[in-house]
N, C-alpha and C. Protein backbone atom coordinates (compact mmCIF):
# COMPACT_ATOMS: atom_id res chain seq x y z
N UNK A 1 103.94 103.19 -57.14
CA UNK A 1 103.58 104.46 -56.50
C UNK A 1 104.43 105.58 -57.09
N UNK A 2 103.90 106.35 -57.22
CA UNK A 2 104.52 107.97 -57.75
C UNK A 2 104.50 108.78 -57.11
N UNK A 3 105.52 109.19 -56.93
CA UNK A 3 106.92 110.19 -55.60
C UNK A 3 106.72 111.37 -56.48
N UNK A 4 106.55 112.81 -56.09
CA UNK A 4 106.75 113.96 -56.62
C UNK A 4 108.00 114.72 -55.10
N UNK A 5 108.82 115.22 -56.16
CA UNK A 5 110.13 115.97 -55.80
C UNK A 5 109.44 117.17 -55.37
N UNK A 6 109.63 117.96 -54.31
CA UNK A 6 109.50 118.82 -53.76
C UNK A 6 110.55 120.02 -53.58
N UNK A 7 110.00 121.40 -54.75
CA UNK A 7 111.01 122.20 -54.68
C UNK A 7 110.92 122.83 -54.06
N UNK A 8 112.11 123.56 -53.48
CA UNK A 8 112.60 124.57 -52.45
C UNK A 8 111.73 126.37 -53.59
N UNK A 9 110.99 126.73 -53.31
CA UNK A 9 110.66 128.15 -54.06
C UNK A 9 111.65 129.22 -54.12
N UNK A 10 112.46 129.24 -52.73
CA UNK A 10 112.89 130.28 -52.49
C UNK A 10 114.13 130.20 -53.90
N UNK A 11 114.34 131.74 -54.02
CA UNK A 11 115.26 131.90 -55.47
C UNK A 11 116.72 132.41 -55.11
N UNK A 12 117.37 132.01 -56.32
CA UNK A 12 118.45 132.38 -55.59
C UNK A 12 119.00 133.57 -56.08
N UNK A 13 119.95 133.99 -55.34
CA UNK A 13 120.21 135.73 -55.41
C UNK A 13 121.76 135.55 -56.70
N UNK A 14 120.76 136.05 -57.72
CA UNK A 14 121.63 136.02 -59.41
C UNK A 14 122.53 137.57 -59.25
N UNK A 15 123.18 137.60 -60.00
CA UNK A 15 123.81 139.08 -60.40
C UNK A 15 123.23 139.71 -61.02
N UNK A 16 122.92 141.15 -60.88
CA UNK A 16 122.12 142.05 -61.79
C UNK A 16 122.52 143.30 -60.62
N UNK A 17 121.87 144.07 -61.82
CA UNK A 17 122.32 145.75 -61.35
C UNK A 17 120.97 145.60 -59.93
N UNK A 18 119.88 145.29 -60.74
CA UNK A 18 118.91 145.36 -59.78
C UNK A 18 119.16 144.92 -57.93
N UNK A 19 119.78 143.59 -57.72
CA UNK A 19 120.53 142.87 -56.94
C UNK A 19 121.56 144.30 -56.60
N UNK A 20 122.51 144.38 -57.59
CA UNK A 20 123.57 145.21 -57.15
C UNK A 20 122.87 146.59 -56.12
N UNK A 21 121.92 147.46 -56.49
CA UNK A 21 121.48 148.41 -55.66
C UNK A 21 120.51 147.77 -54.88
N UNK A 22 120.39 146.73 -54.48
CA UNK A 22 119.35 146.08 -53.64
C UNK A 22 119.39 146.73 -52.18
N UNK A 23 118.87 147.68 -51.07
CA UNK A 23 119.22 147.84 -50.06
C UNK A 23 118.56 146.91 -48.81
N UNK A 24 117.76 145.74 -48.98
CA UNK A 24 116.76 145.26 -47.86
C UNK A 24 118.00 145.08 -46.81
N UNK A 25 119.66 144.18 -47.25
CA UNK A 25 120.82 143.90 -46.36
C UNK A 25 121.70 145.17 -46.15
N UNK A 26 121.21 146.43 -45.73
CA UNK A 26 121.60 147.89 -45.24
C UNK A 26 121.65 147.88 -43.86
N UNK A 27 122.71 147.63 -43.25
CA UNK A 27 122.77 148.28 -42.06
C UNK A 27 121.78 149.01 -41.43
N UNK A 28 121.47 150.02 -41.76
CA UNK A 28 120.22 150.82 -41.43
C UNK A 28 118.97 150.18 -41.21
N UNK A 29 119.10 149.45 -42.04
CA UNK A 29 117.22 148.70 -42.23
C UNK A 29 117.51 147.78 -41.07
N UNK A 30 118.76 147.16 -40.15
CA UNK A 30 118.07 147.05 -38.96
C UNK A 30 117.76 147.47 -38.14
N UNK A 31 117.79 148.71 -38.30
CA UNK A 31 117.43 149.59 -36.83
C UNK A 31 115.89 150.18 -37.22
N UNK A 32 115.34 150.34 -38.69
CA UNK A 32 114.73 151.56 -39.18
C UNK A 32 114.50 151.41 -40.90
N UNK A 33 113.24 151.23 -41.51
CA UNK A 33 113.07 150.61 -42.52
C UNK A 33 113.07 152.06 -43.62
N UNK A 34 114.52 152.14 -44.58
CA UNK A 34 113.93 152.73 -45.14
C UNK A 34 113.80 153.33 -46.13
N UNK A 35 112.74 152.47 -46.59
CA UNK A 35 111.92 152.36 -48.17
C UNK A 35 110.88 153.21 -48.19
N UNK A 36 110.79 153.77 -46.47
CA UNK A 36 109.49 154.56 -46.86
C UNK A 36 109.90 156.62 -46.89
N UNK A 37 109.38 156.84 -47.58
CA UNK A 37 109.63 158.35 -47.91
C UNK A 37 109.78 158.79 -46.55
N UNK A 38 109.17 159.08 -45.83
CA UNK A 38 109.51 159.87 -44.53
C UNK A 38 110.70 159.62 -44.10
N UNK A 39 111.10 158.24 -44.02
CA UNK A 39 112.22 157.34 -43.45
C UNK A 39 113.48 158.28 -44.16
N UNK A 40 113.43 157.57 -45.51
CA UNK A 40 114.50 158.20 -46.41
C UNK A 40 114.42 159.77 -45.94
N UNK A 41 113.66 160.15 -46.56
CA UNK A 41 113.99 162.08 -46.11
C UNK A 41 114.37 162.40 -44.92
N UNK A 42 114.16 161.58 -43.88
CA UNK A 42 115.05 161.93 -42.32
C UNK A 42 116.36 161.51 -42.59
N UNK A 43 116.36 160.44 -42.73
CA UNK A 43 118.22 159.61 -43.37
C UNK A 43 118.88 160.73 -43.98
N UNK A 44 117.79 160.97 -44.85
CA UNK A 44 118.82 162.06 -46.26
C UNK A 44 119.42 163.37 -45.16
N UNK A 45 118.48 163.95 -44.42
CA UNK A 45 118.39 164.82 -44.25
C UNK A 45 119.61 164.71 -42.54
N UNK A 46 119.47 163.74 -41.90
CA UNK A 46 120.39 163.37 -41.02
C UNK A 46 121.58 163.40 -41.03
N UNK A 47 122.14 163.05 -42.96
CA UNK A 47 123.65 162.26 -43.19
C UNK A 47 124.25 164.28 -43.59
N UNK A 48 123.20 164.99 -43.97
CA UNK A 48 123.44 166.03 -44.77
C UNK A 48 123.93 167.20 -42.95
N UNK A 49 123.51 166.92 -42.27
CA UNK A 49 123.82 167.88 -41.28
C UNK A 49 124.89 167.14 -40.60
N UNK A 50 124.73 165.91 -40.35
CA UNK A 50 126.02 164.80 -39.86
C UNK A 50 127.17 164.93 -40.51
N UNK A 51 127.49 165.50 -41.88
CA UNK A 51 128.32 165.60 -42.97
C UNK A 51 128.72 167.08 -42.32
N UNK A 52 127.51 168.18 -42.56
CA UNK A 52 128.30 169.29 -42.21
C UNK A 52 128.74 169.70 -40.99
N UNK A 53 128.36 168.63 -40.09
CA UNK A 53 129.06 169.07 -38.52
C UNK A 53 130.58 167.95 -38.87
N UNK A 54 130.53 167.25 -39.59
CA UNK A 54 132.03 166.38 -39.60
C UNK A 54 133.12 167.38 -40.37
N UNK A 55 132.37 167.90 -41.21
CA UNK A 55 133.45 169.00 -41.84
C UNK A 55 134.18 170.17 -41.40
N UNK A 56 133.49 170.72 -40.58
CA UNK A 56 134.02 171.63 -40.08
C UNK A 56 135.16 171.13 -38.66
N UNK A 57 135.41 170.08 -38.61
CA UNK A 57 136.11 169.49 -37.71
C UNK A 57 137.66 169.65 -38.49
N UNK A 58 138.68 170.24 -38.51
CA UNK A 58 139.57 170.21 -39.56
C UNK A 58 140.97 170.91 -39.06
N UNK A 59 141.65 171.07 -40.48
CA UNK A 59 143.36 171.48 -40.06
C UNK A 59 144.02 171.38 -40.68
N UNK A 60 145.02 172.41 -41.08
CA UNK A 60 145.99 172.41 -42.20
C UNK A 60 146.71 172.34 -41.82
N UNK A 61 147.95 171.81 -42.77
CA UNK A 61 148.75 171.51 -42.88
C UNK A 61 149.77 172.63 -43.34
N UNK A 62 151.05 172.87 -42.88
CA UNK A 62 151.70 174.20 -44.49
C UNK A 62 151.56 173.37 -45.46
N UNK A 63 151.37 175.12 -45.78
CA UNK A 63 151.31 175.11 -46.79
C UNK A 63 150.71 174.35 -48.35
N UNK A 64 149.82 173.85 -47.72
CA UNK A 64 148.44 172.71 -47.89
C UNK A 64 147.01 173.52 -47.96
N UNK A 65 146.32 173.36 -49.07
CA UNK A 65 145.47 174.35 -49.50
C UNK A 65 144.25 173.70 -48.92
N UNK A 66 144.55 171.85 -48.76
CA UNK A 66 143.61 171.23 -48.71
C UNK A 66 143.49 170.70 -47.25
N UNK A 67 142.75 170.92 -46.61
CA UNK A 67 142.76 170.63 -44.88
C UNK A 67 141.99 169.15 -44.76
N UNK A 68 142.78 168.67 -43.61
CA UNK A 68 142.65 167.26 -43.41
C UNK A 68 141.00 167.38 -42.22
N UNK A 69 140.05 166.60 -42.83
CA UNK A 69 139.05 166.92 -41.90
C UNK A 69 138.43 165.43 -41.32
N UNK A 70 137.00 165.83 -40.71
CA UNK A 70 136.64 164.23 -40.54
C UNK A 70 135.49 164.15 -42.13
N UNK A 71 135.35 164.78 -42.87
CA UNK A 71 134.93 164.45 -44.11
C UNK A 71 134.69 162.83 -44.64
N UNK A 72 136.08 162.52 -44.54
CA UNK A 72 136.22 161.31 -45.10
C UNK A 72 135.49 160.24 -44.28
N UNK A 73 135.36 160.16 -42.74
CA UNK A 73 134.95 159.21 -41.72
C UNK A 73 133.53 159.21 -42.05
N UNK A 74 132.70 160.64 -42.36
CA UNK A 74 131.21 160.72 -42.70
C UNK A 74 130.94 159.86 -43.56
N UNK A 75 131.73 159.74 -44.94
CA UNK A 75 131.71 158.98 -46.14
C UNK A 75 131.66 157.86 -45.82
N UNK A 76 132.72 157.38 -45.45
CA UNK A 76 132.87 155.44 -45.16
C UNK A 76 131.51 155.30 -44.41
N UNK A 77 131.30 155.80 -43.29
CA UNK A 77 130.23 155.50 -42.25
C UNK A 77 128.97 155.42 -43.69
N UNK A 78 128.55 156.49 -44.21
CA UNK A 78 127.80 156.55 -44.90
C UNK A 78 127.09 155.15 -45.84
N UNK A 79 128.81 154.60 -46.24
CA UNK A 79 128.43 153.38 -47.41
C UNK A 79 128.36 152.55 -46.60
N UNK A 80 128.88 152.60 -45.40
CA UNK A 80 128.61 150.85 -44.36
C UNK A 80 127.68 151.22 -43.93
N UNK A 81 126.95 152.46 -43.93
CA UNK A 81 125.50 152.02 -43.04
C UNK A 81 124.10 151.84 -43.68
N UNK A 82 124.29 152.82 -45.04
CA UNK A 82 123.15 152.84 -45.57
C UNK A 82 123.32 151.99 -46.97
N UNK A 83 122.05 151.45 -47.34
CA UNK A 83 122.11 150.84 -48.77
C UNK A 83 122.22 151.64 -49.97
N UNK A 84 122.71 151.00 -50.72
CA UNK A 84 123.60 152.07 -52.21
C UNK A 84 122.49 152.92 -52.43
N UNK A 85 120.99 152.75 -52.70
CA UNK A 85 120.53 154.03 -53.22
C UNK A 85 120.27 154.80 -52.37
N UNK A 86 120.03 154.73 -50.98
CA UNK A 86 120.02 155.50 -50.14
C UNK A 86 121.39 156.47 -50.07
N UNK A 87 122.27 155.83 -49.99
CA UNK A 87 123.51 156.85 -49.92
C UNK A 87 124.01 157.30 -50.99
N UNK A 88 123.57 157.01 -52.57
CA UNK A 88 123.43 158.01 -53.49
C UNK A 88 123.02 159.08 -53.48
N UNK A 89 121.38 159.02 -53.11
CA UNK A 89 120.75 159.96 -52.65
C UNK A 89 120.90 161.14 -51.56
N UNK A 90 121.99 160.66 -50.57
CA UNK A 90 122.45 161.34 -49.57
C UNK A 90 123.56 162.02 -50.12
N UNK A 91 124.35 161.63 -50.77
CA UNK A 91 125.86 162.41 -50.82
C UNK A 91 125.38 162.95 -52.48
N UNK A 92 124.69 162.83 -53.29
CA UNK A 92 124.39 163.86 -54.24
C UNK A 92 123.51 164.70 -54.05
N UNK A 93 122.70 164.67 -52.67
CA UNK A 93 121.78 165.86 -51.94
C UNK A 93 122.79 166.66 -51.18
N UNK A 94 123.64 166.23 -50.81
CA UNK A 94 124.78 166.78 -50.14
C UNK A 94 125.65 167.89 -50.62
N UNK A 95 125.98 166.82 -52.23
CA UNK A 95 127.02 167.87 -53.10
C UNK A 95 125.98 169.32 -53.66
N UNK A 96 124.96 168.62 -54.15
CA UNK A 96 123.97 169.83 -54.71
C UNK A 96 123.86 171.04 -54.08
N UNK A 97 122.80 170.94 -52.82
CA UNK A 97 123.05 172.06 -51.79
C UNK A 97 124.07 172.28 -51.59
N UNK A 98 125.45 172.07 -51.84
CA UNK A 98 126.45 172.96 -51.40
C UNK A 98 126.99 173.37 -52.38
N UNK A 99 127.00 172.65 -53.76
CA UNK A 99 126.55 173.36 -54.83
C UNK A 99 126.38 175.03 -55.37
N UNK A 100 124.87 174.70 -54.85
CA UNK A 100 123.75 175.84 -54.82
C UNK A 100 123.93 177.09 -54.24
N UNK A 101 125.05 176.75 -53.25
CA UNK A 101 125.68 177.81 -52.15
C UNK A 101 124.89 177.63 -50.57
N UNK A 102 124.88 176.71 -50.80
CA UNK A 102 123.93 176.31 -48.85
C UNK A 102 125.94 175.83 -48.49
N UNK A 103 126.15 176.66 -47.60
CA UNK A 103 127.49 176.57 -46.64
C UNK A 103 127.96 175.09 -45.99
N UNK A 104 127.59 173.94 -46.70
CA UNK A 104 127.88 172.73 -46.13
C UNK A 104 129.39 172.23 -46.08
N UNK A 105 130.18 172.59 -47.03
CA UNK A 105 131.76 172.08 -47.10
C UNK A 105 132.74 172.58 -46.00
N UNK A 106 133.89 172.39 -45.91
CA UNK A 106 134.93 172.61 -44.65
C UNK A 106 134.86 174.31 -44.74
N UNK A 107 134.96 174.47 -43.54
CA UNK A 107 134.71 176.09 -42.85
C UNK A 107 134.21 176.73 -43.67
N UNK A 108 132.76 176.28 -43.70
CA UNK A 108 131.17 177.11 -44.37
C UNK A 108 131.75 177.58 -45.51
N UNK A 109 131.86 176.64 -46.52
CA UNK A 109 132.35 176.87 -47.96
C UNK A 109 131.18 176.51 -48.52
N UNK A 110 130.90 176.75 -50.19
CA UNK A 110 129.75 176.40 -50.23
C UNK A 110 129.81 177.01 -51.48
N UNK A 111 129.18 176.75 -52.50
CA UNK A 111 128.88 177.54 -54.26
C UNK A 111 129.68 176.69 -55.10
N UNK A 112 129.45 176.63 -56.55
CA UNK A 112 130.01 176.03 -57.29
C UNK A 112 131.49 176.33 -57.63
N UNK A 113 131.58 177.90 -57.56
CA UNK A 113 133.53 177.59 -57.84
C UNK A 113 133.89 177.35 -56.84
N UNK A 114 132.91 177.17 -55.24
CA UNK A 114 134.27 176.45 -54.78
C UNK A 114 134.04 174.56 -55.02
N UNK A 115 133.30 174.29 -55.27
CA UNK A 115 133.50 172.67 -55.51
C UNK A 115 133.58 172.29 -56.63
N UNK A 116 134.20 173.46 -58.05
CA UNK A 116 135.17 173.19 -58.67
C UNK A 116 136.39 173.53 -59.07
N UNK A 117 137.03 174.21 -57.55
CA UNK A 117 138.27 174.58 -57.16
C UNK A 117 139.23 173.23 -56.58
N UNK A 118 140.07 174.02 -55.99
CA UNK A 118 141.35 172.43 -55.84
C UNK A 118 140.81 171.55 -54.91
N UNK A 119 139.34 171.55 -53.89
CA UNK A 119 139.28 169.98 -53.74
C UNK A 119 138.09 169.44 -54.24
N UNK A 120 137.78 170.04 -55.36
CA UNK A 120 137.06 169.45 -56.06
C UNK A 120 136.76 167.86 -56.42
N UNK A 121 138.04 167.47 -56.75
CA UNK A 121 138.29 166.34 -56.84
C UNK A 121 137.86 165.59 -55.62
N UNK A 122 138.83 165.87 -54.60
CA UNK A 122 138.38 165.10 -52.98
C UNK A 122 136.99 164.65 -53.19
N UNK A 123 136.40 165.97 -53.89
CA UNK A 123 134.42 165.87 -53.22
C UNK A 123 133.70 164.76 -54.37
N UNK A 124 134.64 164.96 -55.59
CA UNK A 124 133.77 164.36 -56.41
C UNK A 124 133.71 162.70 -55.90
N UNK A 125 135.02 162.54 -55.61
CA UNK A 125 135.80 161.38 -55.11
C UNK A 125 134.96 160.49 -53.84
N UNK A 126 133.94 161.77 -53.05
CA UNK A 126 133.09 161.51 -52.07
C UNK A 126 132.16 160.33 -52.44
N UNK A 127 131.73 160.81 -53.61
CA UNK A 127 130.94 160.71 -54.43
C UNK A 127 130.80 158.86 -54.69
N UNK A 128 132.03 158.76 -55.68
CA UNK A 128 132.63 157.50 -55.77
C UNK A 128 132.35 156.52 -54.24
N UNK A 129 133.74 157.01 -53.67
CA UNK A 129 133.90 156.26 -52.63
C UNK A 129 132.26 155.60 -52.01
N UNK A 130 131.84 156.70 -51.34
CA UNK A 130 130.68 156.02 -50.78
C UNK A 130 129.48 154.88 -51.37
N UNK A 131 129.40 155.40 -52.94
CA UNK A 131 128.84 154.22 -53.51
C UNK A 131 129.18 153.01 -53.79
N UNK A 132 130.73 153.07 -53.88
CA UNK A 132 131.29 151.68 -54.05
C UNK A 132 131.69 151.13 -52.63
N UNK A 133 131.77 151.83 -51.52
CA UNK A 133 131.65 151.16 -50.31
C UNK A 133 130.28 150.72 -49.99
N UNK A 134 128.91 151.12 -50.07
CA UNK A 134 127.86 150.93 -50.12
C UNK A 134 127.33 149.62 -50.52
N UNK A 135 127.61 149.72 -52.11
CA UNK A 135 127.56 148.04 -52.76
C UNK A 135 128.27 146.91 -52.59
N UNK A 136 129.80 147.10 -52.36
CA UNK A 136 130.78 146.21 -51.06
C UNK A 136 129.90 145.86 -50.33
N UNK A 137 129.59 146.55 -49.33
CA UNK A 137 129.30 146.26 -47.90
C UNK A 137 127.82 145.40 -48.73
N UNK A 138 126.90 145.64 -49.18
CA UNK A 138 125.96 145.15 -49.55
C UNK A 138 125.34 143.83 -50.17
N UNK A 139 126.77 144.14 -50.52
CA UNK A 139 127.14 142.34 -51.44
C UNK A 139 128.24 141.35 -50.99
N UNK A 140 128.30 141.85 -49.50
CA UNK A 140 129.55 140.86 -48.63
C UNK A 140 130.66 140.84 -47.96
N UNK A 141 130.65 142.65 -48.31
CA UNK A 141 132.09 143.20 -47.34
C UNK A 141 131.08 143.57 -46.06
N UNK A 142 131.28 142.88 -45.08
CA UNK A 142 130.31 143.74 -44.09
C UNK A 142 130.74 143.61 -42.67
N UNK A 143 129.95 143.85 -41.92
CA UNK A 143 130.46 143.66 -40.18
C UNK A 143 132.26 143.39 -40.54
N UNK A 144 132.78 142.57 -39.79
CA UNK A 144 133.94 142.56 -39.97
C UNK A 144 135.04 143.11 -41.00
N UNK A 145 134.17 142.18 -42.45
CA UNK A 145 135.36 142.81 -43.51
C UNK A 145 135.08 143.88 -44.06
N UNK A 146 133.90 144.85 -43.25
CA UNK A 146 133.52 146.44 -43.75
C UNK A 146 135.02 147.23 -44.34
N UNK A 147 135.99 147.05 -43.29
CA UNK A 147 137.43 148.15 -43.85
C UNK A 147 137.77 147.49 -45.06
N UNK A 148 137.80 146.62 -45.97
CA UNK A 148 138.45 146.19 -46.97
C UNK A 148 137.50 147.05 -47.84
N UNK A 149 136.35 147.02 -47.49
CA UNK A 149 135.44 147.63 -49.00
C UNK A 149 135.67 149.60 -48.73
N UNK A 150 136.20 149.82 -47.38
CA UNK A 150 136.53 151.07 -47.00
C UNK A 150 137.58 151.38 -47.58
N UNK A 151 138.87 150.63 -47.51
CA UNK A 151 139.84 151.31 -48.04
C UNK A 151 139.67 150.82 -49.62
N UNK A 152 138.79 150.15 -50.24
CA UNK A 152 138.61 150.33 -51.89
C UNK A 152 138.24 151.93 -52.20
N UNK A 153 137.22 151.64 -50.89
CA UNK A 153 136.86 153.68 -51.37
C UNK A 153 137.32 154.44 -51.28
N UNK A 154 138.19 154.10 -50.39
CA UNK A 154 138.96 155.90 -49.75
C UNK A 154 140.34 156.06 -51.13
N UNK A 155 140.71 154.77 -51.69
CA UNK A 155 141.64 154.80 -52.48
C UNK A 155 140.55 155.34 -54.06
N UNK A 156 139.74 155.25 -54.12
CA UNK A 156 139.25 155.64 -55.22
C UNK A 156 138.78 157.20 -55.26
N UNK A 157 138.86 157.75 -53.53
CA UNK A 157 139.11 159.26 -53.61
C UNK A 157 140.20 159.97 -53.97
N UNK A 158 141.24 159.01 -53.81
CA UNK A 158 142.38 160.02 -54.32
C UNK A 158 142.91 159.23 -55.62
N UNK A 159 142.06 158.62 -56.48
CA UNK A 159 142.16 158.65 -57.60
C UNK A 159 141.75 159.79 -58.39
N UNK A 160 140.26 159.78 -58.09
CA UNK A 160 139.60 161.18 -58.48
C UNK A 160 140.16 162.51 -58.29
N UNK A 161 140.69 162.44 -57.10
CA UNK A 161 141.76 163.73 -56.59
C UNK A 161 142.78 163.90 -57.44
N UNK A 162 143.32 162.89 -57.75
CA UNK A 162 144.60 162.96 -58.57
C UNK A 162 144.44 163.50 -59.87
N UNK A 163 143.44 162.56 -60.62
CA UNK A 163 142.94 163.32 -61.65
C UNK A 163 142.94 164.39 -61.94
N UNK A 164 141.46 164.63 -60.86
CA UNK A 164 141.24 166.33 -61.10
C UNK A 164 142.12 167.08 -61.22
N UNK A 165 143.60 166.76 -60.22
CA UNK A 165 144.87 168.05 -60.03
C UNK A 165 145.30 167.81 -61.35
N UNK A 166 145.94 166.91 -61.82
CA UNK A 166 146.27 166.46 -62.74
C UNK A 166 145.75 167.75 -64.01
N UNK A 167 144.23 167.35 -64.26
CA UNK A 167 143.88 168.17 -65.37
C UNK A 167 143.78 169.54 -65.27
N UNK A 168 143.08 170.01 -64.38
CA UNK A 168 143.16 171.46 -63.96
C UNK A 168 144.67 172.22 -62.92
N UNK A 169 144.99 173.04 -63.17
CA UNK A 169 146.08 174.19 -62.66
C UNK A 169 145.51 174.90 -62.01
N UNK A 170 145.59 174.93 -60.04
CA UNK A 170 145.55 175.47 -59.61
C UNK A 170 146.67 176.38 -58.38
N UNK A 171 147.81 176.00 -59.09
CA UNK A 171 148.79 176.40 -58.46
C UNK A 171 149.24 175.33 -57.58
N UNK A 172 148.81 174.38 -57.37
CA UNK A 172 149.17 173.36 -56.14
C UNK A 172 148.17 172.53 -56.73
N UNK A 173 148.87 170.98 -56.93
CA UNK A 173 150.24 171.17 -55.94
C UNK A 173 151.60 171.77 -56.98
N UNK A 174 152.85 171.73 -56.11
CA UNK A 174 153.57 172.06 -57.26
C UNK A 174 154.02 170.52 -58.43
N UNK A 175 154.74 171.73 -59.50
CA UNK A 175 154.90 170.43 -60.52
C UNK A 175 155.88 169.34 -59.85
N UNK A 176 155.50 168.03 -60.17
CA UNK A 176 156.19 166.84 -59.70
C UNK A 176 156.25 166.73 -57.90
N UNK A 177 155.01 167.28 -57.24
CA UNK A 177 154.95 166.90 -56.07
C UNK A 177 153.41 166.64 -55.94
N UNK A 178 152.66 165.84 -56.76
CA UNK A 178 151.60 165.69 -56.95
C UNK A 178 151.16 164.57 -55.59
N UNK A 179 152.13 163.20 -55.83
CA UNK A 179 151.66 162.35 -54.64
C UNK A 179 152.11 163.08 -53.19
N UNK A 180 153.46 163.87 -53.01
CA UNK A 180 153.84 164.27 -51.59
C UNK A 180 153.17 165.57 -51.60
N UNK A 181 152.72 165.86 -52.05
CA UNK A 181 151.19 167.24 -51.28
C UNK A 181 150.20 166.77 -51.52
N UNK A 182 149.55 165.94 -52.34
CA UNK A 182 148.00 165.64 -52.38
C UNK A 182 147.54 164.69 -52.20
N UNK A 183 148.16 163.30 -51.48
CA UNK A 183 148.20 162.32 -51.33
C UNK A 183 148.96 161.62 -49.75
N UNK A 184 150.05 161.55 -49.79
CA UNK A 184 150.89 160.99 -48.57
C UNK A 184 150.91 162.21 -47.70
N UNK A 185 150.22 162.75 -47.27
CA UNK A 185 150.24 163.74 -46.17
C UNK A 185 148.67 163.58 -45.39
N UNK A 186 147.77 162.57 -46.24
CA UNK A 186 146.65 162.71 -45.76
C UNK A 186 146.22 161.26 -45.37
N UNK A 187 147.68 159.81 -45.84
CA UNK A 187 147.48 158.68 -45.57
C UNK A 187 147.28 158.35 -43.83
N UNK A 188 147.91 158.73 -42.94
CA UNK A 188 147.80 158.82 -41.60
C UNK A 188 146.47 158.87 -41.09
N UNK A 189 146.13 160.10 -41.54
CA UNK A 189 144.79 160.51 -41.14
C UNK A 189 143.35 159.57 -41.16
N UNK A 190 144.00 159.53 -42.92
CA UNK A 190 142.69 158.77 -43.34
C UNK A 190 142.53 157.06 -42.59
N UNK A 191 143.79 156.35 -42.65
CA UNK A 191 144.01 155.07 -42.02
C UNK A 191 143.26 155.11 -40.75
N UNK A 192 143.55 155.84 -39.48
CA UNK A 192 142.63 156.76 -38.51
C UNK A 192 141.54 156.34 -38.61
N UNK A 193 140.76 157.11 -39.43
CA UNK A 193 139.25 157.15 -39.77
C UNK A 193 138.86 155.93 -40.34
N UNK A 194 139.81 155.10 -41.13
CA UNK A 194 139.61 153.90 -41.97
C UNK A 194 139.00 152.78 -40.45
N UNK A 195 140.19 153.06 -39.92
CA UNK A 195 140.07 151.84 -38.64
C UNK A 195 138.61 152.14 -37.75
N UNK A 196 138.43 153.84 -37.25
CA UNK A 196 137.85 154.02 -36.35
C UNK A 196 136.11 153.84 -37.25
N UNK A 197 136.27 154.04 -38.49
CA UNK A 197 134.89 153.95 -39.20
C UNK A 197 134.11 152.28 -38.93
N UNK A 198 135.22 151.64 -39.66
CA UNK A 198 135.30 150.00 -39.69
C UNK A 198 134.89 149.58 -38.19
N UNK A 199 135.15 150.10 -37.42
CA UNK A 199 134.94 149.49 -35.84
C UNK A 199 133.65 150.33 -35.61
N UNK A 200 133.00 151.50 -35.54
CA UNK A 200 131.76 151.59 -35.74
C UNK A 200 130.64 150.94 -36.21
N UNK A 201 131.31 150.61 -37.49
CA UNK A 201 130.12 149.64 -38.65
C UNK A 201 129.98 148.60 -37.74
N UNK A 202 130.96 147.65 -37.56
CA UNK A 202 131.11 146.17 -36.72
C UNK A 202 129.91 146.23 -35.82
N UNK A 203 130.63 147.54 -34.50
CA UNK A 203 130.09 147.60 -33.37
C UNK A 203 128.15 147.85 -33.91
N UNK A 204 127.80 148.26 -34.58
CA UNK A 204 126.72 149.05 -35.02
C UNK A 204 125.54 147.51 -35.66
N UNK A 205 126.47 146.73 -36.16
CA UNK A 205 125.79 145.03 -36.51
C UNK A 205 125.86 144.67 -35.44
N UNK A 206 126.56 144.45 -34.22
CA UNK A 206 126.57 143.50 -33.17
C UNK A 206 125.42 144.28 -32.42
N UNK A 207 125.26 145.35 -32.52
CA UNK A 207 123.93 145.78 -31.73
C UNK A 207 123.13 146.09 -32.32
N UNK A 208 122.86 145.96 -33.78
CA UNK A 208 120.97 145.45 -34.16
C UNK A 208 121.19 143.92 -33.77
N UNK A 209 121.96 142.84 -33.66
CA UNK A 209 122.02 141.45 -33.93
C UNK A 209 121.12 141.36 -32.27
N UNK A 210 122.00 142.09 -31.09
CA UNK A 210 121.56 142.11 -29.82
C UNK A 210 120.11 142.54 -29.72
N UNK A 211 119.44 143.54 -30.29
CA UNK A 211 118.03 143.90 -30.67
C UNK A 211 117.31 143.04 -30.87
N UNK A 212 117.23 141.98 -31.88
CA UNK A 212 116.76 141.19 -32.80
C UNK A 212 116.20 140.03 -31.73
N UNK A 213 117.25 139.90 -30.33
CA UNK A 213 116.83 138.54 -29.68
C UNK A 213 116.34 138.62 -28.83
């Protein structure tokens, strides 16, 4: 008698860029599917007014050019909730219009010299962060270990930050106080937002999981 082996079809999930921006495992898509244009353009259009009501939440520091806001909490939230091309699409619709001069940045800032003035960097850094928290979370940092792929990002904002000061002179910070004004004055804060973001995301899976049953 002749036995035929019976394969399993289902495939298995290889590495590729394609995989890498995959969003079907997005946070979002359990509450709200969305691949479909309407979907996305509310998302887009949700994270872009959610962004500019988080910004204007803020506070300086002396003599600190650069004010500590909830900016950064929008971002993380952003990459743990939505899938990488979705939140591409959101935070480079974001930077553009404010760009363009639509008043979206901290206390209704808005036009190109100012987002390539001294926190330029921060914003570009937005940029970063959220996509590489996005694909983290997407590919296995998630519910629980969401803050590990958070603080990859938030540290890759003040890489970009650093940079930027670094190459361009804008009076600040001063010379050789690059990490104690543009950096360790904003670790507190951000840790803050790191924790309180991370416990959102969590809380935010345990209640599509509660939906689902």
């Amino acid at each position: 008698m002749v036995t035929y082996k019976k394969y399993s079809k289902t495939k298995d999930k290889t590495f590729s860029i394609k995989n890498l921006f995959n969003s079907e495992d997005a946070l979002i898509d359990q509450f709200v599917k969305s691949n479909t244009i309407f979907n996305a353009t509310f998302l887009v259009a949700f994270f872009i007014l959610f962004q500019y009501l988080l910004s204007q939440i803020r506070f300086f520091l002396p003599d600190n050019p650069v004010p500590i806001t909830m900016q950064t909490f929008g971002i993380l939230i952003l990459g743990g909730v939505y899938g990488p091309r979705l939140t591409i699409i959101s935070v480079l619709s974001y930077m553009i219009i404010g760009i363009v001069g639509v008043p979206v940045f901290q206390g209704n800032n808005g036009g190109i010299e100012y987002f390539f003035g001294v926190t330029g960097g921060y914003l570009i850094g937005f940029i970063f962060a959220s996509t590489i928290i996005s694909v983290l979370s997407n590919n296995g940092l998630k519910k629980g270990l969401s803050i590990w792929a958070m603080i990859i990002g938030n540290i890759s904002i003040y890489v970009v930050a650093i940079i930027w000061l670094s190459i361009y002179d804008f009076g600040w910070p001063e010379k050789g106080n690059l990490f104690s004004q543009a950096v360790y004055p904003f670790l507190i804060g951000d840790f803050i937002k790191l924790v309180l973001a991370s416990l959102s995301v969590n809380i935010l899976w345990k209640l599509s999981k509660n939906l689902k049953k």
